[in-house]
N, C-alpha and C. Protein backbone atom coordinates (compact mmCIF):
# COMPACT_ATOMS: atom_id res chain seq x y z
N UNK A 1 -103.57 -0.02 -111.44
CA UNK A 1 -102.27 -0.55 -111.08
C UNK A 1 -101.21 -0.05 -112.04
N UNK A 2 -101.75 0.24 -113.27
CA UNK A 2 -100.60 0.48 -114.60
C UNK A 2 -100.01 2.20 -113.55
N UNK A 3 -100.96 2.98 -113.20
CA UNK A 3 -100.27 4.09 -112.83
C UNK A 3 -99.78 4.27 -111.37
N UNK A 4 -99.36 3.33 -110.63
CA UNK A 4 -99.27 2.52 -109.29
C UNK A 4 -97.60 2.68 -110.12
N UNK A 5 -97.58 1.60 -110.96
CA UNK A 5 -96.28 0.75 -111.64
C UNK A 5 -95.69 2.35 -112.32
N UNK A 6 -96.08 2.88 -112.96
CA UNK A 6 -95.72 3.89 -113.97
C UNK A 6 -94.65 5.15 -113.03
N UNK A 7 -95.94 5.38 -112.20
CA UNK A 7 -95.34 6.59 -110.58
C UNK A 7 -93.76 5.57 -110.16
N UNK A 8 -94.11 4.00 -109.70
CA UNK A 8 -93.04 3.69 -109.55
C UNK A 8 -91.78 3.75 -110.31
N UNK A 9 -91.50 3.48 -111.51
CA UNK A 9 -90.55 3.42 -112.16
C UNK A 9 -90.22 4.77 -112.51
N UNK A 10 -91.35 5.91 -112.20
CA UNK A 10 -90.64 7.36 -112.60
C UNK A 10 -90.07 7.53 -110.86
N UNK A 11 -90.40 7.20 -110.24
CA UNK A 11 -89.89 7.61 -108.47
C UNK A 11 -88.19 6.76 -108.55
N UNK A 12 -88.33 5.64 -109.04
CA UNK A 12 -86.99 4.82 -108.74
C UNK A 12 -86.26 5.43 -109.89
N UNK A 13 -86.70 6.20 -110.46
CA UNK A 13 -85.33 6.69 -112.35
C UNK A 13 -84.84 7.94 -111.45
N UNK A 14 -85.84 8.96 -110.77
CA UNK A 14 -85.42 10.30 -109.80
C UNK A 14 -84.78 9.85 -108.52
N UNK A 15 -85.06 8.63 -108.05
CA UNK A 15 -83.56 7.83 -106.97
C UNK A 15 -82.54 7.97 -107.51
N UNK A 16 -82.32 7.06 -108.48
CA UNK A 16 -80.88 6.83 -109.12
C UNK A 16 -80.68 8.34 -109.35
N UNK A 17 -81.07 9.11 -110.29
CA UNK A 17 -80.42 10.68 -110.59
C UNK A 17 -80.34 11.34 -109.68
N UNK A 18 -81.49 10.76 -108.18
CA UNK A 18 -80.88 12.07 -107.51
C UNK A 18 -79.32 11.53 -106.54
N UNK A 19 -79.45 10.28 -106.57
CA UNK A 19 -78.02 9.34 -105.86
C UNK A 19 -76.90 9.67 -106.75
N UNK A 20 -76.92 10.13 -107.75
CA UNK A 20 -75.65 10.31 -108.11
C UNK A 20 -75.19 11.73 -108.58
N UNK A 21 -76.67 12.98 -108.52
CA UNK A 21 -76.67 14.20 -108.16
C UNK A 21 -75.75 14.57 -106.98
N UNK A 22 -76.07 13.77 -105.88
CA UNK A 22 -75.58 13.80 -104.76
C UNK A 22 -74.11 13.70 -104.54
N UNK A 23 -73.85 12.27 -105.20
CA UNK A 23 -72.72 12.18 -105.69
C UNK A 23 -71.53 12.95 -106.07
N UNK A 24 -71.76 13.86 -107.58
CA UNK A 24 -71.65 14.97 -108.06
C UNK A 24 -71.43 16.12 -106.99
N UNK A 25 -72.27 16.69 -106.46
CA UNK A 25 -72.35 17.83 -105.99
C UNK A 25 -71.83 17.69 -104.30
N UNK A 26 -70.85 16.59 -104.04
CA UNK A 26 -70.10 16.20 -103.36
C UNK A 26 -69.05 16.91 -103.89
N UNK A 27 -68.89 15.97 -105.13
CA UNK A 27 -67.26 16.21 -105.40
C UNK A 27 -67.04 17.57 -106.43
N UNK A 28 -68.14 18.59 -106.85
CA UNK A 28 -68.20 19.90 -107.02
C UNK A 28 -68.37 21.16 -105.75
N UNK A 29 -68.02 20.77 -104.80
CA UNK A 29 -68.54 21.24 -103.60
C UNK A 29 -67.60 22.52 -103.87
N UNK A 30 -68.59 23.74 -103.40
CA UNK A 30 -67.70 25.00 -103.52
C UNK A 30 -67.55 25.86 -105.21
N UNK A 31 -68.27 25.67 -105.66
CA UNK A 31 -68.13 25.61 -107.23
C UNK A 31 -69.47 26.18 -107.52
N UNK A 32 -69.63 27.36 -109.06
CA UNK A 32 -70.88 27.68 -109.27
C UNK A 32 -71.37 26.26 -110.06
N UNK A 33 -71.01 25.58 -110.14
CA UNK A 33 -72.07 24.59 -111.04
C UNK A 33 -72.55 23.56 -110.27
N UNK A 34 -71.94 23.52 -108.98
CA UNK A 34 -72.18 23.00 -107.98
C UNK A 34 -73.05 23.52 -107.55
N UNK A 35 -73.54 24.58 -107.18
CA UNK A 35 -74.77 25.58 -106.85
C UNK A 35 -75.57 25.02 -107.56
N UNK A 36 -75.83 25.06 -108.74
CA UNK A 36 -76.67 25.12 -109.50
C UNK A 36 -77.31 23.81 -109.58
N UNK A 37 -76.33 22.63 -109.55
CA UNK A 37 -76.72 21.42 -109.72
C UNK A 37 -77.42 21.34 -107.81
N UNK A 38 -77.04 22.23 -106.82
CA UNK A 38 -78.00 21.90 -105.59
C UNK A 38 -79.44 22.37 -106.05
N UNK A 39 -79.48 23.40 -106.84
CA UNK A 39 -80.84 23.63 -107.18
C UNK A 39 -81.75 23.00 -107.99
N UNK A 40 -80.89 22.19 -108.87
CA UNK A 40 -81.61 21.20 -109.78
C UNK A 40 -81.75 20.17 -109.03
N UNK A 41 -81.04 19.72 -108.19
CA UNK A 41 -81.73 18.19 -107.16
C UNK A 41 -82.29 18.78 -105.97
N UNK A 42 -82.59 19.85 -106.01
CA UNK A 42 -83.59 20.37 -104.64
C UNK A 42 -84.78 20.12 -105.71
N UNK A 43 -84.84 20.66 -106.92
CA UNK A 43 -86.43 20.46 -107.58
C UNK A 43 -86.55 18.85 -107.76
N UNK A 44 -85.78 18.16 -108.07
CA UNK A 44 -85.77 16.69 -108.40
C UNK A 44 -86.55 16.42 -107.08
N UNK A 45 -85.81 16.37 -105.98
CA UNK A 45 -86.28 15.83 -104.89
C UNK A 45 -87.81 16.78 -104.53
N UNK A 46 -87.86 17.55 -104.92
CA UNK A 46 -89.49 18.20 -104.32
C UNK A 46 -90.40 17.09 -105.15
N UNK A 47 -89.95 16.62 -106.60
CA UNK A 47 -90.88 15.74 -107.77
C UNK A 47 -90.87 14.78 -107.32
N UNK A 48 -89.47 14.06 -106.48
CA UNK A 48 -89.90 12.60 -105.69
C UNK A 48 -90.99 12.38 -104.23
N UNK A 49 -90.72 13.60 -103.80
CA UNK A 49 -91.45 13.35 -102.68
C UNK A 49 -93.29 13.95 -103.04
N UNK A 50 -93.35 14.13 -104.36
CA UNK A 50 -94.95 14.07 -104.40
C UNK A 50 -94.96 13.20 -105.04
N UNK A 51 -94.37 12.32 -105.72
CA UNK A 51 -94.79 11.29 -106.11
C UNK A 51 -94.76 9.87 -105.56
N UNK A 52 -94.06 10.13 -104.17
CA UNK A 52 -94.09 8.99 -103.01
C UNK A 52 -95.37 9.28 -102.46
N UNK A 53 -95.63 10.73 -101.93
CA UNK A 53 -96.68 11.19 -101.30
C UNK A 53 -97.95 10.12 -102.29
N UNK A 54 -97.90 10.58 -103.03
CA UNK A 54 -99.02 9.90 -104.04
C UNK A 54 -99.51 8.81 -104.12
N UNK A 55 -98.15 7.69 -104.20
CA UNK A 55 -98.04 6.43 -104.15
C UNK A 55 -98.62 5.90 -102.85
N UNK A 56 -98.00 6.72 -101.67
CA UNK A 56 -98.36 6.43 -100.50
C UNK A 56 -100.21 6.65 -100.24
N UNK A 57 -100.57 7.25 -100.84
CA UNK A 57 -101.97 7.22 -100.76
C UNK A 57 -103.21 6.43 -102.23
N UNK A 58 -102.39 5.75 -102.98
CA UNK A 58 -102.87 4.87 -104.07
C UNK A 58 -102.33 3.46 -103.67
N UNK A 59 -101.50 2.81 -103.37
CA UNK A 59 -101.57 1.86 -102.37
C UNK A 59 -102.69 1.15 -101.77
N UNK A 60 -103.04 2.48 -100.91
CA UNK A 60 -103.99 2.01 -99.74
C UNK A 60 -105.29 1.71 -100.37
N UNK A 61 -105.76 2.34 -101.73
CA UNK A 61 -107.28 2.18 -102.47
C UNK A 61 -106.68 0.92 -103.09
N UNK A 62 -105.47 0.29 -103.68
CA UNK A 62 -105.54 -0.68 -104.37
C UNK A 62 -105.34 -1.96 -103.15
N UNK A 63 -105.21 -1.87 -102.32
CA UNK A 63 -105.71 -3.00 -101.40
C UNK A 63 -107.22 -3.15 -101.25
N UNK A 64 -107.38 -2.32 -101.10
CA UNK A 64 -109.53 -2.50 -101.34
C UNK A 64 -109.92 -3.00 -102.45
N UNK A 65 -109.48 -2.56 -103.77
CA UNK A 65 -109.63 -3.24 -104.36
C UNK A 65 -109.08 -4.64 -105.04
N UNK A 66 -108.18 -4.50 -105.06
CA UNK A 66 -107.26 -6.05 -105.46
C UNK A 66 -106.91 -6.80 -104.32
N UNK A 67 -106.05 -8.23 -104.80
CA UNK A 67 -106.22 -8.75 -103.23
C UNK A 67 -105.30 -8.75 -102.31
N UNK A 68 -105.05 -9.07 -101.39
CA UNK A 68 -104.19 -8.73 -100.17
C UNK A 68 -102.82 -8.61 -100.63
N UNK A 69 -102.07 -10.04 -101.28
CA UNK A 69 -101.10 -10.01 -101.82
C UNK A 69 -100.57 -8.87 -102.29
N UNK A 70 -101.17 -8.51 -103.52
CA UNK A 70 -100.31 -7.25 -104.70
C UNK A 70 -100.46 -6.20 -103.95
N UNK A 71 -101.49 -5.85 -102.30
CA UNK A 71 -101.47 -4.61 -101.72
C UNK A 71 -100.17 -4.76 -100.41
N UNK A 72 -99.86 -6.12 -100.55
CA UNK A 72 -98.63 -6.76 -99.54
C UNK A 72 -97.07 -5.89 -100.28
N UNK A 73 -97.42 -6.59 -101.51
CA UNK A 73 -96.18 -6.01 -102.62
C UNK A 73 -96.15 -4.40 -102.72
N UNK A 74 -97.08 -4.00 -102.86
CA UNK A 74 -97.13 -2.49 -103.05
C UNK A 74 -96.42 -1.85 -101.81
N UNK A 75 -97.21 -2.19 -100.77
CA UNK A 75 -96.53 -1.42 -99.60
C UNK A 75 -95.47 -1.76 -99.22
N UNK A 76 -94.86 -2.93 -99.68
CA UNK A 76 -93.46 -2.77 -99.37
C UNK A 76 -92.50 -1.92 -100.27
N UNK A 77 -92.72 -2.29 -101.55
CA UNK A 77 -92.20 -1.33 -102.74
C UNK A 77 -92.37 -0.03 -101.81
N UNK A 78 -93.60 1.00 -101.50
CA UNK A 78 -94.09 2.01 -101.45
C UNK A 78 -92.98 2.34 -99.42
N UNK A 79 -92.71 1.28 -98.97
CA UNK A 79 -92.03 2.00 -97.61
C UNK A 79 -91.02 2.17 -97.95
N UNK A 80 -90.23 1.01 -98.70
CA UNK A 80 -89.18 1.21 -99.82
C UNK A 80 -88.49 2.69 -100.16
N UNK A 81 -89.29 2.80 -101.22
CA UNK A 81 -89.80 4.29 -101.36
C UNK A 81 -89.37 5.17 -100.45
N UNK A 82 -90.06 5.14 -99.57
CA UNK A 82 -90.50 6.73 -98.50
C UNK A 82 -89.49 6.19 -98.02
N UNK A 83 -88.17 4.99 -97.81
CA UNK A 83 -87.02 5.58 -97.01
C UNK A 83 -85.73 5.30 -97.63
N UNK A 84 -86.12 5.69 -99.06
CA UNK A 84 -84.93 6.19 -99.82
C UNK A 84 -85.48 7.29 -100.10
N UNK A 85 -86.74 8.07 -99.70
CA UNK A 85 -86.74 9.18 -100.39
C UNK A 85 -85.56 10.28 -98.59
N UNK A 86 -86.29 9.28 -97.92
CA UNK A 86 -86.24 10.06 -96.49
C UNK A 86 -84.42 10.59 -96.36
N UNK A 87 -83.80 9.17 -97.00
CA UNK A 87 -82.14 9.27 -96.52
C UNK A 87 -81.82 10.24 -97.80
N UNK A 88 -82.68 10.53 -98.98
CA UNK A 88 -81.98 11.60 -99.78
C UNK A 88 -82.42 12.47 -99.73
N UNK A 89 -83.28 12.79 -98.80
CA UNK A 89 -83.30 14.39 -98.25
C UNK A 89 -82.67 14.46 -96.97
N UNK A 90 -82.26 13.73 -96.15
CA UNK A 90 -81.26 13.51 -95.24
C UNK A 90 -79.66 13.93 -95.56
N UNK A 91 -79.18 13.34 -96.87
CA UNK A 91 -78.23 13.87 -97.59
C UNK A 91 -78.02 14.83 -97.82
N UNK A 92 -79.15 15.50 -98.87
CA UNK A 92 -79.57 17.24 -99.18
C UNK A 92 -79.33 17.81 -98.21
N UNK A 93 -80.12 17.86 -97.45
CA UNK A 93 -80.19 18.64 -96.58
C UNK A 93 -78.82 18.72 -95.72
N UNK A 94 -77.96 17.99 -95.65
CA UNK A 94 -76.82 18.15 -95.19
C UNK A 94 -75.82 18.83 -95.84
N UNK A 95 -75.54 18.27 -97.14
CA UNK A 95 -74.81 18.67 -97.78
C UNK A 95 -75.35 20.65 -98.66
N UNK A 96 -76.13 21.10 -98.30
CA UNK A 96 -76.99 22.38 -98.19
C UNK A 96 -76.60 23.15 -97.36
N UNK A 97 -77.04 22.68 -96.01
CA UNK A 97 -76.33 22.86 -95.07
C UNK A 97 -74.71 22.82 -94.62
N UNK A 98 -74.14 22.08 -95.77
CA UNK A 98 -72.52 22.48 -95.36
C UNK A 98 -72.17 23.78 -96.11
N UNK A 99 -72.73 23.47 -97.18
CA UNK A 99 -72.33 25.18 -98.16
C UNK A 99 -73.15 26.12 -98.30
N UNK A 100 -74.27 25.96 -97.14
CA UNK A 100 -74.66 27.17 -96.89
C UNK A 100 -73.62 27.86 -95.72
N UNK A 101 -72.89 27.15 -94.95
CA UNK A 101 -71.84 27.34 -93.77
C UNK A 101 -70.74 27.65 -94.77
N UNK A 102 -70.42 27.28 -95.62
CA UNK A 102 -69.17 27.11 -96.43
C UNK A 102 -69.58 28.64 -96.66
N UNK A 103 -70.41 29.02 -97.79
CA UNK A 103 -70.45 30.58 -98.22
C UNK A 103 -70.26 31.76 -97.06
N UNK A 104 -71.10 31.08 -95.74
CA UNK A 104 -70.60 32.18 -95.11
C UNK A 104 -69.69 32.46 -93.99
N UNK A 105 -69.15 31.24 -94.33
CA UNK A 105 -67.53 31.52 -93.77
C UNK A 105 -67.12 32.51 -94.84
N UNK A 106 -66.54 32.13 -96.11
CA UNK A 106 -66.36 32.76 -97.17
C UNK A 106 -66.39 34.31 -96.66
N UNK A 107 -67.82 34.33 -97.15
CA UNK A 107 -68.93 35.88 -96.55
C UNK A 107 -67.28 36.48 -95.35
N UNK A 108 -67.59 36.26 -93.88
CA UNK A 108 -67.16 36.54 -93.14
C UNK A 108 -65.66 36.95 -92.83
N UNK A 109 -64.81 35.98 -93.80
CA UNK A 109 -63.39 36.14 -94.26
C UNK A 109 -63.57 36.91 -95.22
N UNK A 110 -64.07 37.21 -96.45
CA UNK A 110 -64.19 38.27 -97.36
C UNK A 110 -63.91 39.89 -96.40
N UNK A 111 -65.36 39.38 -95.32
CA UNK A 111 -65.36 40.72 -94.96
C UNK A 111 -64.17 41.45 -93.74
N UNK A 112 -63.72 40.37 -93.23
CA UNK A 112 -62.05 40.25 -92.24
C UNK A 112 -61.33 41.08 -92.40
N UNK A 113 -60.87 40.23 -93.81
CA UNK A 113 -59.69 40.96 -94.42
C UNK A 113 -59.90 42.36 -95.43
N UNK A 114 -61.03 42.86 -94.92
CA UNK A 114 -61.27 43.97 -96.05
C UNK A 114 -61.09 45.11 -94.35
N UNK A 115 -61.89 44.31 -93.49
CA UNK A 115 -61.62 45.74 -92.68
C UNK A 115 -60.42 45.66 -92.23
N UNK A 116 -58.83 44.86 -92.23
CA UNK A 116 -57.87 44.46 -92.05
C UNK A 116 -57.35 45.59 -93.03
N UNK A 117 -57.26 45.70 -94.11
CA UNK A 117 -56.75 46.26 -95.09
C UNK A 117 -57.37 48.28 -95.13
N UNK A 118 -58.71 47.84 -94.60
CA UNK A 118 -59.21 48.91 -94.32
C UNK A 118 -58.71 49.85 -93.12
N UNK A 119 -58.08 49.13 -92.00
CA UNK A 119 -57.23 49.22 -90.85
C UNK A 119 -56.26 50.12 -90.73
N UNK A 120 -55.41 49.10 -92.05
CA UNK A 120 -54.14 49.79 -92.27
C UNK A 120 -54.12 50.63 -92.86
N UNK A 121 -55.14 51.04 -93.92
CA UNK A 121 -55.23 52.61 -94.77
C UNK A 121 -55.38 53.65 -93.67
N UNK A 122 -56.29 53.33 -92.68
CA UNK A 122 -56.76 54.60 -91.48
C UNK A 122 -55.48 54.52 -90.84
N UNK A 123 -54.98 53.93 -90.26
CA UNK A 123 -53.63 54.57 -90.17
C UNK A 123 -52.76 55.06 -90.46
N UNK A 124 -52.31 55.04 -91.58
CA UNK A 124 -51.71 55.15 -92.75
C UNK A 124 -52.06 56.43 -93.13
N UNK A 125 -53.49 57.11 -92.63
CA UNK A 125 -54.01 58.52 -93.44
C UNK A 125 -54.03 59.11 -91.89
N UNK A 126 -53.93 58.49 -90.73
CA UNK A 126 -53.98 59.16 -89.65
C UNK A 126 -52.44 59.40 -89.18
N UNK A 127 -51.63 58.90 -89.43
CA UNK A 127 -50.25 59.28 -89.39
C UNK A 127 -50.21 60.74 -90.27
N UNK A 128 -50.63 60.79 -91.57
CA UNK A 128 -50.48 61.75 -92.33
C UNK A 128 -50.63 62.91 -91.70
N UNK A 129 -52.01 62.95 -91.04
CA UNK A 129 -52.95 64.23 -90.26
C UNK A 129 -52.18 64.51 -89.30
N UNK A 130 -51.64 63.93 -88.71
CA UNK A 130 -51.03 63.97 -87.16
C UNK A 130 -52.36 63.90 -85.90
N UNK A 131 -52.88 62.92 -86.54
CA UNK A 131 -53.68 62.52 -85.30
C UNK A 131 -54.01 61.94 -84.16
N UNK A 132 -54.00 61.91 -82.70
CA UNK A 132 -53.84 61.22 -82.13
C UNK A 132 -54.66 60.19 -81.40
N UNK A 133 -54.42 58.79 -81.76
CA UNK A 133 -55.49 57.93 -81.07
C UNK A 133 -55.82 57.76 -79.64
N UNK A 134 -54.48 58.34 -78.66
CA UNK A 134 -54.45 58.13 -77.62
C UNK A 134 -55.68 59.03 -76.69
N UNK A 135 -55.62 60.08 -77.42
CA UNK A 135 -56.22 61.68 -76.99
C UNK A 135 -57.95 60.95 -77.53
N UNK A 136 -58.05 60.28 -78.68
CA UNK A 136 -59.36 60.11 -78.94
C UNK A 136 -59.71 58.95 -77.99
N UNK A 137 -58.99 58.33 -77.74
CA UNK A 137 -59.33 57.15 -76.90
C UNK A 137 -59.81 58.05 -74.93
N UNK A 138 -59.24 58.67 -74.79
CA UNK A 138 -59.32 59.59 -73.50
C UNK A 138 -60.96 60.15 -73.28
N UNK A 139 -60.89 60.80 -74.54
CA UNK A 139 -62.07 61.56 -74.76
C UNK A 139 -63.61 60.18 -75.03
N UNK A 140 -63.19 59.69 -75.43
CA UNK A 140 -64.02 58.29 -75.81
C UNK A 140 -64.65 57.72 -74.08
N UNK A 141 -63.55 57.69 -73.15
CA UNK A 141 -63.60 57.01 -72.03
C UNK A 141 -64.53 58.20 -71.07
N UNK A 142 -64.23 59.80 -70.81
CA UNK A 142 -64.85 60.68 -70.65
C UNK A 142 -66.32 60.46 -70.90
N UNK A 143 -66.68 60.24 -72.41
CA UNK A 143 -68.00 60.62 -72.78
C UNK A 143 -68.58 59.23 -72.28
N UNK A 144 -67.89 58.16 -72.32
CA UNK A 144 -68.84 57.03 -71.68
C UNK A 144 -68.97 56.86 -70.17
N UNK A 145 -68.10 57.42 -69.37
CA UNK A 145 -68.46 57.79 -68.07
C UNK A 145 -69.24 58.39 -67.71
N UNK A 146 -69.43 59.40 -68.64
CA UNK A 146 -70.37 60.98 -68.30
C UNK A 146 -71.70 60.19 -68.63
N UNK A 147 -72.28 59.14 -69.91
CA UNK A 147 -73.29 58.60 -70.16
C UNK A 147 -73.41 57.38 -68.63
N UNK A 148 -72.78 56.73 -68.05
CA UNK A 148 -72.79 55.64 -67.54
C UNK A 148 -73.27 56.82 -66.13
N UNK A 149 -72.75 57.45 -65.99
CA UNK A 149 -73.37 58.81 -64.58
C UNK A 149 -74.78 58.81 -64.69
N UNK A 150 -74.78 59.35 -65.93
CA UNK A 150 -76.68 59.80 -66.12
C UNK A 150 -77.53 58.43 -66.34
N UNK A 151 -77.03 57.66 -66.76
CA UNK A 151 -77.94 56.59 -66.81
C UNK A 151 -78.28 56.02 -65.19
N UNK A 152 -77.09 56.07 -64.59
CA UNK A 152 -77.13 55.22 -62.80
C UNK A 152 -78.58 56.50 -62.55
N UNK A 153 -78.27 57.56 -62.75
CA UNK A 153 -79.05 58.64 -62.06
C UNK A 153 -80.73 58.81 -62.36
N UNK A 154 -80.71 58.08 -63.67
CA UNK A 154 -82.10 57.93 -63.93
C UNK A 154 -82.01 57.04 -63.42
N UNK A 155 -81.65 55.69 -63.35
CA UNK A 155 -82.15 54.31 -62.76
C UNK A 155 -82.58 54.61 -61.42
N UNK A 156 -81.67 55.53 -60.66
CA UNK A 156 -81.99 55.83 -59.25
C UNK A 156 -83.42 56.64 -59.21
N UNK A 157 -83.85 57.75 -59.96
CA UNK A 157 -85.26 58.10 -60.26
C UNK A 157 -86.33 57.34 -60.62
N UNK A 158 -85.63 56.66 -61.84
CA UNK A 158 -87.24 55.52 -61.86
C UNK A 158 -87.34 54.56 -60.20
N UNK A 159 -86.58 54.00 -59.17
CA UNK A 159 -86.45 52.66 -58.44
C UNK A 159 -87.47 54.07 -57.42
N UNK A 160 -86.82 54.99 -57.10
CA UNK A 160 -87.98 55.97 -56.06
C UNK A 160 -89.18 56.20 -56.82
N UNK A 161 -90.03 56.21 -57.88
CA UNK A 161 -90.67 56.53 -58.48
C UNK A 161 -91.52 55.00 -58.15
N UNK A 162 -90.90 53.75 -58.73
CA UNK A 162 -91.24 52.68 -58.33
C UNK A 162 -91.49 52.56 -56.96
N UNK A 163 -90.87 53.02 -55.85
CA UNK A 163 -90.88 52.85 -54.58
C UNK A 163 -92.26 53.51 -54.10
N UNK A 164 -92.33 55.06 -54.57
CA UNK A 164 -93.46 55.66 -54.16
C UNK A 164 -94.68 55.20 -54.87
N UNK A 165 -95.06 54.68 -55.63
CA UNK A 165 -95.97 53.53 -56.55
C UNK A 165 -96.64 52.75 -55.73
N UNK A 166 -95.32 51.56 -55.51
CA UNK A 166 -95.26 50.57 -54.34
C UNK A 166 -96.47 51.07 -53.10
N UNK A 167 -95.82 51.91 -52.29
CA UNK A 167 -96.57 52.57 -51.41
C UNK A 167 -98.02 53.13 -51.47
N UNK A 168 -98.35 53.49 -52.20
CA UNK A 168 -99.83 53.95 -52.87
C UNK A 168 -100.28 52.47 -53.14
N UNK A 169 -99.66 51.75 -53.84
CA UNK A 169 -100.87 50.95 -54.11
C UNK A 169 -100.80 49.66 -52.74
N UNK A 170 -99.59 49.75 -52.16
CA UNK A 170 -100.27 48.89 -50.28
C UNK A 170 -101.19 49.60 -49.73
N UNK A 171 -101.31 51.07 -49.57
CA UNK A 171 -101.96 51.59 -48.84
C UNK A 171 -103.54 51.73 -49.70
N UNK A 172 -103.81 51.36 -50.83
CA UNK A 172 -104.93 50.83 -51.58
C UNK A 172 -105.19 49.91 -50.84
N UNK A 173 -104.73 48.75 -51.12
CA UNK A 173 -104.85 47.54 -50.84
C UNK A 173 -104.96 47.66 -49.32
N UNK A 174 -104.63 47.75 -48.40
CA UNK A 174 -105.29 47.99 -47.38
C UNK A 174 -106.76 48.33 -47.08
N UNK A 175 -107.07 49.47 -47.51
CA UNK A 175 -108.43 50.18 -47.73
C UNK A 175 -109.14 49.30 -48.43
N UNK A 176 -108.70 48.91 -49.34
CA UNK A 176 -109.92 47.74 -50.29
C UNK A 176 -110.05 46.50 -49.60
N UNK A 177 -109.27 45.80 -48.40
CA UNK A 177 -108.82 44.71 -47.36
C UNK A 177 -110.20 45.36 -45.70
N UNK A 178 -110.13 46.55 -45.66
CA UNK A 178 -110.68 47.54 -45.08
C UNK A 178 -111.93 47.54 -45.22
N UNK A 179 -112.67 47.88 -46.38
CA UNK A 179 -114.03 47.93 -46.45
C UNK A 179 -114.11 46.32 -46.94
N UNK A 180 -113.69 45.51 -47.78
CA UNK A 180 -114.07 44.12 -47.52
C UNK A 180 -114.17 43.47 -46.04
N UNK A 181 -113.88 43.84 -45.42
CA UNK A 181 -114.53 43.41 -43.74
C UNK A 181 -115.49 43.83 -43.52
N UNK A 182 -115.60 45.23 -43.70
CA UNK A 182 -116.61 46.02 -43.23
C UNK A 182 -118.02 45.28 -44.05
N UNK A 183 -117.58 45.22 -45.11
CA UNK A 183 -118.89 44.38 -46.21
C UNK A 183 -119.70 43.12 -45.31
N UNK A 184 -118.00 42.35 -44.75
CA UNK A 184 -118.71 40.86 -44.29
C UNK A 184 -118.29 39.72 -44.48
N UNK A 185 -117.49 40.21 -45.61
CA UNK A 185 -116.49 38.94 -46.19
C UNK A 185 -115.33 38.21 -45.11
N UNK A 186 -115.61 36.74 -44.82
CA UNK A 186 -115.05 36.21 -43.82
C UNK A 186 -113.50 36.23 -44.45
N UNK A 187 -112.56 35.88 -43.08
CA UNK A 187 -110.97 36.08 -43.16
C UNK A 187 -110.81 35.27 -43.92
N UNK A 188 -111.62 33.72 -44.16
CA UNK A 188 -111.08 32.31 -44.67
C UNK A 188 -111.01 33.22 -46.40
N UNK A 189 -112.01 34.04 -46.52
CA UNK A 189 -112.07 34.28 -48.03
C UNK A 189 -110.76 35.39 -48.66
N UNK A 190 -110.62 36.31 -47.46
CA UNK A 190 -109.87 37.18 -47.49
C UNK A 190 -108.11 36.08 -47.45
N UNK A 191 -107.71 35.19 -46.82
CA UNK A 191 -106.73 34.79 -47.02
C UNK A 191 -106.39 34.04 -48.18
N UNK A 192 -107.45 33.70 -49.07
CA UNK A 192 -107.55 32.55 -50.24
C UNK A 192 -107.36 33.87 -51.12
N UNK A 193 -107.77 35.27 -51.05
CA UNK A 193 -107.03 36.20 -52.27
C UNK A 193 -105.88 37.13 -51.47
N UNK A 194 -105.31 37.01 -50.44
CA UNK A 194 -104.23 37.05 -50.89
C UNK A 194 -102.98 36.00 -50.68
N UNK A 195 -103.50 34.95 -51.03
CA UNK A 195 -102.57 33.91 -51.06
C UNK A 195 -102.03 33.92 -52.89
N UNK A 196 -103.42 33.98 -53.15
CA UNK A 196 -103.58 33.81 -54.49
C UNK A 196 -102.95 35.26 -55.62
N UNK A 197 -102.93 36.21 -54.20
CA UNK A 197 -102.02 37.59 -54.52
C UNK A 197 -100.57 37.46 -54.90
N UNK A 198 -100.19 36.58 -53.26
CA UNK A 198 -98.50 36.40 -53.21
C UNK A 198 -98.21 35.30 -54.29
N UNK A 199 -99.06 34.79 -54.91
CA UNK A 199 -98.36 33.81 -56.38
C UNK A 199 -97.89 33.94 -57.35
């Protein structure tokens, strides 16, 4: 029971620190020390939840042995437990989840305004050249027509290719429909495969 009691009071000291970790890394949100402190109460919380895990399975031997009562007390302490551990990984995990969204918004606006800026230099060096976008845009529309031609034109080769396939293998299937009569095999059997064909 002393290490029943001991697990407890180290599980309820990593509540409180991680409740006000939480706390904290609320109101550091967006911040490297804020990072850092998510990584220090991600390990906190991995140490609470094996030591609930634990509890949750020492409990159950100290009802066998001691008497009903103190295994009455335990498991309530011990559900206790498992749903303050549950709502502070409920928390975590949210608040993880916001600044993992937070960075990559960040990420995504970082990268915006770089090809924004990147934008205006290519123009800026394409004015210089005397180049014209209109003429590349022409030629652009050309080469994807000319690809969108040949592609219809294979599609139309493979669907006859498929078609003549098709045909060979009905006219199989016939012949194999063909000598299964000839064998003996009644119609009732012959309609039960290809019923079981058309499925």
């Amino acid at each position: 029971m002393g290490d029943l009691s001991t697990q407890y009071s180290y599980a309820k000291k990593l509540t409180l620190e991680l409740r006000q970790g939480v706390g904290q890394l609320e109101r550091l949100e967006g911040t490297k020390t804020g990072q850092s402190l998510g990584r220090d109460l991600k390990n906190k919380f991995d140490s609470l939840k094996k030591v609930s895990d634990e509890m949750e399975s020492r409990w159950r031997v100290l009802v066998m042995r001691e008497s009903a009562a103190k295994g009455d007390i335990w498991k309530h302490k011990v559900a206790q437990l498992a749903r303050e551990t549950q709502a502070i990984h409920e928390d975590l995990t949210r608040h993880l989840a916001k600044e993992r969204r937070r960075r990559v918004e960040e990420h995504d606006r970082a990268e915006l305004l770089s090809r924004v800026d990147g934008a205006e230099v290519n123009r800026a060096l394409n004015a210089e050249r005397g180049y014209d976008p209109e003429s590349q845009a022409l030629d652009s529309a050309r080469n994807s027509h000319q690809m969108v031609d040949d592609l219809l034109a294979s599609g139309m080769g493979i669907l006859s290719l498929m078609g003549e396939q098709r045909d060979r293998l009905k006219s199989a299937q016939r012949k194999v429909f063909d000598v299964l009569n000839t064998t003996g095999l009644s119609d009732s059997l012959l309609r039960v495969i290809q019923r079981r064909q058309s499925m």
